[in-house]
Structures are given as C-alpha cells and as structure tokens.
C-alpha atoms as a PDB file:
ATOM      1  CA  UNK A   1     139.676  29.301 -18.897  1.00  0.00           C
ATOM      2  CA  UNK A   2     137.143  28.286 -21.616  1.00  0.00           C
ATOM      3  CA  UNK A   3     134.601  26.459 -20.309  1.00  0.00           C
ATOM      4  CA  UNK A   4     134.357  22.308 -21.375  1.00  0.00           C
ATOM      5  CA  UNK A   5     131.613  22.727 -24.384  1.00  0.00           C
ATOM      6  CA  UNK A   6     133.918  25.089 -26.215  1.00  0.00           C
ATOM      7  CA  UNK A   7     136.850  22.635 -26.152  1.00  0.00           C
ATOM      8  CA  UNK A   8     137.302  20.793 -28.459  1.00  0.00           C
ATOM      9  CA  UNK A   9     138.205  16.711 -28.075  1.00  0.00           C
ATOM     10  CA  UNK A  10     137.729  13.390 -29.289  1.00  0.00           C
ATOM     11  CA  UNK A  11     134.303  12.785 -30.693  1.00  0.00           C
ATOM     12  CA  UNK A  12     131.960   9.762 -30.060  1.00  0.00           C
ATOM     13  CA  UNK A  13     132.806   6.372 -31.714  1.00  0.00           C
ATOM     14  CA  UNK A  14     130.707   5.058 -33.987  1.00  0.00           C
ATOM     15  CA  UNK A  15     129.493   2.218 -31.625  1.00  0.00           C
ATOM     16  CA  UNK A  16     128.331   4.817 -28.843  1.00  0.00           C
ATOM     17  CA  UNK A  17     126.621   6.543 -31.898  1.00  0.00           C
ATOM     18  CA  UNK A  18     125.294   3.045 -32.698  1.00  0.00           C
ATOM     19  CA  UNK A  19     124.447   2.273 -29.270  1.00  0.00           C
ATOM     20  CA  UNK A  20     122.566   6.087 -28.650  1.00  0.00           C
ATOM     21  CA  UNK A  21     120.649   5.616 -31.870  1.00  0.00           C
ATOM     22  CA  UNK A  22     118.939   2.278 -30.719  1.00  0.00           C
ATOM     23  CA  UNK A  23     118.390   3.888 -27.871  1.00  0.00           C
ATOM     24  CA  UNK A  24     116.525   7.099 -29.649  1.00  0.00           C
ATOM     25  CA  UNK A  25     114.691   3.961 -31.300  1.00  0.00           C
ATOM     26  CA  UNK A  26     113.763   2.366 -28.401  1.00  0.00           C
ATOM     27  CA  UNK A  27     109.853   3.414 -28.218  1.00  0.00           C
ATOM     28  CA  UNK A  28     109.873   1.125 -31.895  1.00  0.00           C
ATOM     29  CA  UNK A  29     110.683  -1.729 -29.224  1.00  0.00           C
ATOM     30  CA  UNK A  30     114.238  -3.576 -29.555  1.00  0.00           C
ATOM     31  CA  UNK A  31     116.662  -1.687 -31.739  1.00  0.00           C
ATOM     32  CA  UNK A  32     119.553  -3.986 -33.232  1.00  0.00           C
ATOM     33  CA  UNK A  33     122.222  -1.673 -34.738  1.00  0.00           C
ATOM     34  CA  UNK A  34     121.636  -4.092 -37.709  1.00  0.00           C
ATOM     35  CA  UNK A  35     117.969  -3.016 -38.055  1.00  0.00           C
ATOM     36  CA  UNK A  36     117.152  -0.903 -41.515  1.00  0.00           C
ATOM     37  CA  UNK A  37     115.838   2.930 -40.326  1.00  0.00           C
ATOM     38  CA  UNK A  38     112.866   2.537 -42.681  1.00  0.00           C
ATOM     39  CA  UNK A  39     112.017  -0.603 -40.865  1.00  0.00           C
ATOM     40  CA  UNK A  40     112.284   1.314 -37.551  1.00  0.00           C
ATOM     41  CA  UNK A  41     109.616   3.489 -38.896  1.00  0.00           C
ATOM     42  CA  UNK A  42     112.431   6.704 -39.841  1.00  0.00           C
ATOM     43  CA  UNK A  43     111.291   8.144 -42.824  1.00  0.00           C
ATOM     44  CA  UNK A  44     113.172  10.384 -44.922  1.00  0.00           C
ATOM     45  CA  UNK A  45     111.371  13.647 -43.324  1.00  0.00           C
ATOM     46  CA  UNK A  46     112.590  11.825 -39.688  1.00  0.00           C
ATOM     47  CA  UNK A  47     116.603  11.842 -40.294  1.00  0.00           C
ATOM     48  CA  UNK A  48     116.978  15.731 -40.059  1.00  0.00           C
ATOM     49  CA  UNK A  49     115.294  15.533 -36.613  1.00  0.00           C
ATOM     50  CA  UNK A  50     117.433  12.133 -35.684  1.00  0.00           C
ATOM     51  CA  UNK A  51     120.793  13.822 -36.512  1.00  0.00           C
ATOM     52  CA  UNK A  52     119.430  16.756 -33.963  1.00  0.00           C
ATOM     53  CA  UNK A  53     118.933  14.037 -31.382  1.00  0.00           C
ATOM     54  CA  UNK A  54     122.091  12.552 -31.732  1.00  0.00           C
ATOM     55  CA  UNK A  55     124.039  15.625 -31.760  1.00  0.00           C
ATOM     56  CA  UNK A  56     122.163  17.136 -28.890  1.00  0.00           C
ATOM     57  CA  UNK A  57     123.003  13.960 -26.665  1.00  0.00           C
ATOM     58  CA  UNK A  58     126.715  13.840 -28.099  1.00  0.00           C
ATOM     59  CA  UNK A  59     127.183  17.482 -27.008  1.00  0.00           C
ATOM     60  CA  UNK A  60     126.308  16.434 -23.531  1.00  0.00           C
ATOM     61  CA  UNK A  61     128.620  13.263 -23.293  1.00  0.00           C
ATOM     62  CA  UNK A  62     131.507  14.061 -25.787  1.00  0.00           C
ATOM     63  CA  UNK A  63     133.732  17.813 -26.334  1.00  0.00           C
ATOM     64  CA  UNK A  64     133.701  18.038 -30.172  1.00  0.00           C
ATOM     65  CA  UNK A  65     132.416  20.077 -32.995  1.00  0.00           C
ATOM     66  CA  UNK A  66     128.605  20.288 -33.238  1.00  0.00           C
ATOM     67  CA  UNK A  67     126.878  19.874 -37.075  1.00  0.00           C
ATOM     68  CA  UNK A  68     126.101  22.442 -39.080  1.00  0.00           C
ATOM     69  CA  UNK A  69     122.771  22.133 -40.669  1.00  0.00           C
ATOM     70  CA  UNK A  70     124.057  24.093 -43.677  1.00  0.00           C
ATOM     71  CA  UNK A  71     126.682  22.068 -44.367  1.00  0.00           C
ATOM     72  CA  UNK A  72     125.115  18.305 -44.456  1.00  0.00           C
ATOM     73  CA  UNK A  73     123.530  16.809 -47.627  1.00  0.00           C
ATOM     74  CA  UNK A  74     120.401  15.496 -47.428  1.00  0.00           C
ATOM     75  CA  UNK A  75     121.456  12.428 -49.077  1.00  0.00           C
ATOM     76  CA  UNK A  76     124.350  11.652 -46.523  1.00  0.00           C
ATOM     77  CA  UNK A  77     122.173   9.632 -44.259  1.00  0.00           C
ATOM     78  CA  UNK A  78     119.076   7.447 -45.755  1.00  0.00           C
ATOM     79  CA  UNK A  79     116.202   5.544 -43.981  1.00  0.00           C
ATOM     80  CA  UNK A  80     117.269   2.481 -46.116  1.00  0.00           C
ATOM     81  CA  UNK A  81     120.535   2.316 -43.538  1.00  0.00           C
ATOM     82  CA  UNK A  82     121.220   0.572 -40.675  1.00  0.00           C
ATOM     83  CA  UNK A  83     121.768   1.591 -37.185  1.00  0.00           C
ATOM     84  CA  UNK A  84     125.029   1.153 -37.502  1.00  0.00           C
ATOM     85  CA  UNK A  85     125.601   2.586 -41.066  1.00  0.00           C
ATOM     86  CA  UNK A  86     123.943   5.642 -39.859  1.00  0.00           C
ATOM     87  CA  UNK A  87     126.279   6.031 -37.026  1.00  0.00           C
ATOM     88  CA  UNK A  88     129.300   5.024 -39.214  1.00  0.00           C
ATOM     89  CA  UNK A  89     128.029   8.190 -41.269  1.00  0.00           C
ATOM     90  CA  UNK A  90     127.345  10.317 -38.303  1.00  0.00           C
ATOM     91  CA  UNK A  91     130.675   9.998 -36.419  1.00  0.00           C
ATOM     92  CA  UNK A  92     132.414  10.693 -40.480  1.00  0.00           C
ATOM     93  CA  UNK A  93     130.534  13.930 -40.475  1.00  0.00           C
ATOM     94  CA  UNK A  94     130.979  14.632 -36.971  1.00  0.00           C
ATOM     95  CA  UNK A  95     135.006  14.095 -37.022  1.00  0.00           C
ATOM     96  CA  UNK A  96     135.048  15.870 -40.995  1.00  0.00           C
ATOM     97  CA  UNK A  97     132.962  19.182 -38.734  1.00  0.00           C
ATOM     98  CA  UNK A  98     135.701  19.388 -36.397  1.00  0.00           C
ATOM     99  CA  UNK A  99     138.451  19.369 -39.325  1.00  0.00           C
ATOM    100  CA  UNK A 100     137.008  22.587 -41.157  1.00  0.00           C
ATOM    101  CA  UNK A 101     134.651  20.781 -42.794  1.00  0.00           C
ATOM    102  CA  UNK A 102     136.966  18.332 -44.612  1.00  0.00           C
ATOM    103  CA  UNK A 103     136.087  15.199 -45.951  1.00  0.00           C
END
C-alpha cells in the first residue's frame, strides 16, 4: 500500500491557504487576509520562499500534488496582493499541479 504523501486527494481551500499565510505573517504582527503582501513587508525576492512555506505546511496537512518550481511564473503571485488573493492563486496552481499541469 502506498504510503499517505504519495496519494493523491483534495487540496487545501483557499481560506486554509488564507488562514496559513497570515499565520507565516504573523512575526509582521496581525495579518488580515485583506492586508497587501508589500505592506506585510513581502517583497518580490520573498514570494518564491513564501510559496515554499506554504507548500511545505500543505504537504503536511493536505494529500495533493506538490509545486513544481519549474513550472510557476514569476508573475503568478505579486507582493501588491492580498492575503487572500495570494491564496486564491496558490490553491489555482496547486489544484492546476495535480491536473497535469492544466490551467
């Protein structure tokens, strides 16, 4: 039997990505999933490392398909987002991963 991290399920919803990004944000103080990244202090050279974060903690919580660096454009997540556009963005590439890469 394969073991549980090579299954693959439902991914997270975009308000657990919402919710897990705040909390990633947390050190900047209160994190409303309405607050703009760049206003956080995420910087274009900080969304790379953020998307690691996120996936890391999803792969620990959620069976799904993982990112592949190679196949994400730099320009489909932005400081000037929200919180919650971000994670909007996130789950879309998360759930387009686990489809062959379709969008």
């Amino acid at each position: 039997m394969p073991a549980e991290t090579r299954q693959h399920g439902r991914t997270a919803s975009a308000a657990t990505v919402a919710v897990l990004l705040c909390a990633l944000l947390s050190d900047k103080g209160d994190v409303a999933a309405d607050a703009a990244l760049s206003n956080l202090g995420v910087g274009a050279h900080d969304i790379g490392a953020l998307r690691a974060a996120v996936n890391e903690e999803l792969a620990e919580r959620t069976v799904g398909p993982d990112l592949d660096p190679s196949d994400l454009d730099p320009s489909d997540l932005d400081p000037q987002m929200t919180a919650a556009e971000a994670a909007e963005t996130m789950v879309s590439l998360l759930t387009s991963a686990g489809h062959g890469g379709r969008r």
